[in-house]
Protein backbone atom coordinates (compact mmCIF):
# COMPACT_ATOMS: atom_id res chain seq x y z
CA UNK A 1 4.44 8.01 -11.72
CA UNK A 2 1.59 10.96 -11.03
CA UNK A 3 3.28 13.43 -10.23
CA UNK A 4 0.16 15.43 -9.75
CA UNK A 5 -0.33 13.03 -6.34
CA UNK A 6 2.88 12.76 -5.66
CA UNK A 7 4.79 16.00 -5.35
CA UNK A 8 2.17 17.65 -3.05
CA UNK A 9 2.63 14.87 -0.79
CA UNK A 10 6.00 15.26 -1.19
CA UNK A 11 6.59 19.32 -0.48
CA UNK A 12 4.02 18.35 2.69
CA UNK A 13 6.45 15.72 3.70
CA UNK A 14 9.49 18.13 3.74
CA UNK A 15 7.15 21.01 5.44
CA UNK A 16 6.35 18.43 8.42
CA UNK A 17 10.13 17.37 8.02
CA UNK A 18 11.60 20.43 8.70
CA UNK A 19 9.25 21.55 11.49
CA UNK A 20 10.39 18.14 13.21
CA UNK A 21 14.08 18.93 12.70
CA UNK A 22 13.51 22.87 14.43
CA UNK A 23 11.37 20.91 17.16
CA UNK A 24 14.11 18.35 18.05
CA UNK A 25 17.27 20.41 17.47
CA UNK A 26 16.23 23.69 18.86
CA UNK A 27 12.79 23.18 20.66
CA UNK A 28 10.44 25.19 18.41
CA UNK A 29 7.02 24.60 17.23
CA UNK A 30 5.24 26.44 15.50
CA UNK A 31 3.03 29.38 16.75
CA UNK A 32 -0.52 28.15 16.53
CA UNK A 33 0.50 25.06 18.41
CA UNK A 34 2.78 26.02 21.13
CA UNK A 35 0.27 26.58 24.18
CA UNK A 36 -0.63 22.93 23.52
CA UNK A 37 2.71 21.05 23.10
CA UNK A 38 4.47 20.21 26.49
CA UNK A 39 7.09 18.09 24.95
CA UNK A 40 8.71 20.08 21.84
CA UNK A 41 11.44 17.38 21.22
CA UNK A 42 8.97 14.28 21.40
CA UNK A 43 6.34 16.37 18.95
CA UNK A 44 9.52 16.65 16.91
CA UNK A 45 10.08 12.97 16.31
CA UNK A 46 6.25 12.14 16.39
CA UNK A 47 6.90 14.59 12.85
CA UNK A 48 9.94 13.11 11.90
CA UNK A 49 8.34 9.69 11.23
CA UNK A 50 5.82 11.09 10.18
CA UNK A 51 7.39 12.62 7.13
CA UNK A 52 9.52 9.73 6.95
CA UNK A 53 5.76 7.45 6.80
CA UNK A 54 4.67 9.92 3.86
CA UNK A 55 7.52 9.74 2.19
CA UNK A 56 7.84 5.63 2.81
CA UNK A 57 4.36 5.42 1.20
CA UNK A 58 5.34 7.76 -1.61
CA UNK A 59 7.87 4.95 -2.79
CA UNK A 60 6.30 2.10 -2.57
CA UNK A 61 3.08 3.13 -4.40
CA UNK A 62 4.33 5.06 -6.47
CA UNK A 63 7.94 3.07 -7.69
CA UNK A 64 7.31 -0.54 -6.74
CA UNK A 65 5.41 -2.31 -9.52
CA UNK A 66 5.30 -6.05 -7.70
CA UNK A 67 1.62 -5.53 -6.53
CA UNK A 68 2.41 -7.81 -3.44
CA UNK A 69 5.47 -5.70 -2.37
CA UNK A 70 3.57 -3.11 -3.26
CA UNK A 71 0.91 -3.10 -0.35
CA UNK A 72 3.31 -4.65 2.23
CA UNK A 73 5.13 -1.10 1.54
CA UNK A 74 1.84 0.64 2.12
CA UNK A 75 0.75 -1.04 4.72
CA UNK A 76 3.83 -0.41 6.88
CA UNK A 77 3.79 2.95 5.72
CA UNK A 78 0.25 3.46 6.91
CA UNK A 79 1.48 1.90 10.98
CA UNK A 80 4.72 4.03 10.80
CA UNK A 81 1.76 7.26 10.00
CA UNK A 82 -0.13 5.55 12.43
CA UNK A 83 2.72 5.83 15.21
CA UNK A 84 4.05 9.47 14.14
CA UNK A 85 0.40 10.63 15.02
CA UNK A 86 0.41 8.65 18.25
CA UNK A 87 3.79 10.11 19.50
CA UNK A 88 2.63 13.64 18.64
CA UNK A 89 -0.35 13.10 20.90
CA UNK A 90 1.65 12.27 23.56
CA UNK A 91 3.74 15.51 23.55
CA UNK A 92 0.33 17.53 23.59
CA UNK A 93 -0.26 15.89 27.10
CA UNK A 94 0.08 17.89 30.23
CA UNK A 95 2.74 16.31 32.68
CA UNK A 96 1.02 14.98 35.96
CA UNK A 97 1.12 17.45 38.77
CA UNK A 98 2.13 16.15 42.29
CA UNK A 99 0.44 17.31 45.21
CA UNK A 100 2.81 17.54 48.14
CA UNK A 101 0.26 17.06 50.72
CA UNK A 102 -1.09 13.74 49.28
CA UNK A 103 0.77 10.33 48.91
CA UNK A 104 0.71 8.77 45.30
């Protein structure tokens, strides 16, 4: 194992974990990015796989020897990322303001 790869990623992982648990439990985020989340608890979860992606990708390159097994792992990993980044996106959008003199 290289651990000279893999613990970085690691302590990174745990960072973006624990920001993701204070996001979804409590509703905080941190101060450089709080005028442009809207939705603290989806941002939260958007994190949470995300950590949980890093950490997915962590194990199967890094553990798994069966090369086959090996980039099915990765690959996954890499759409889980893929979706944590997606769902953080969405919580940076502003919600859609109704005019009440207008119809939809």
């Amino acid at each position: 194992m290289k651990l000279y790869l893999s613990v970085p990623v690691l302590l990174v992982a745990l960072l973006i974990a624990a920001s993701g648990v204070a996001a979804v439990s409590r509703g905080w985020v941190l101060p450089m990015n709080r005028r442009h989340i809207h939705a603290p608890r989806r941002h939260g979860w958007g994190q949470l796989v995300t950590a949980f992606a890093l950490c997915w990708q962590l194990f199967f390159v890094f553990v798994i020897d069966t090369p086959g097994t090996r980039q099915w792992g990765a690959l996954s990993g890499t759409a889980m990322l893929l979706t944590g980044l997606a769902v953080m996106i969405t919580a940076q959008r502003a919600p859609r303001k109704r005019n009440a003199d207008r119809t939809p």
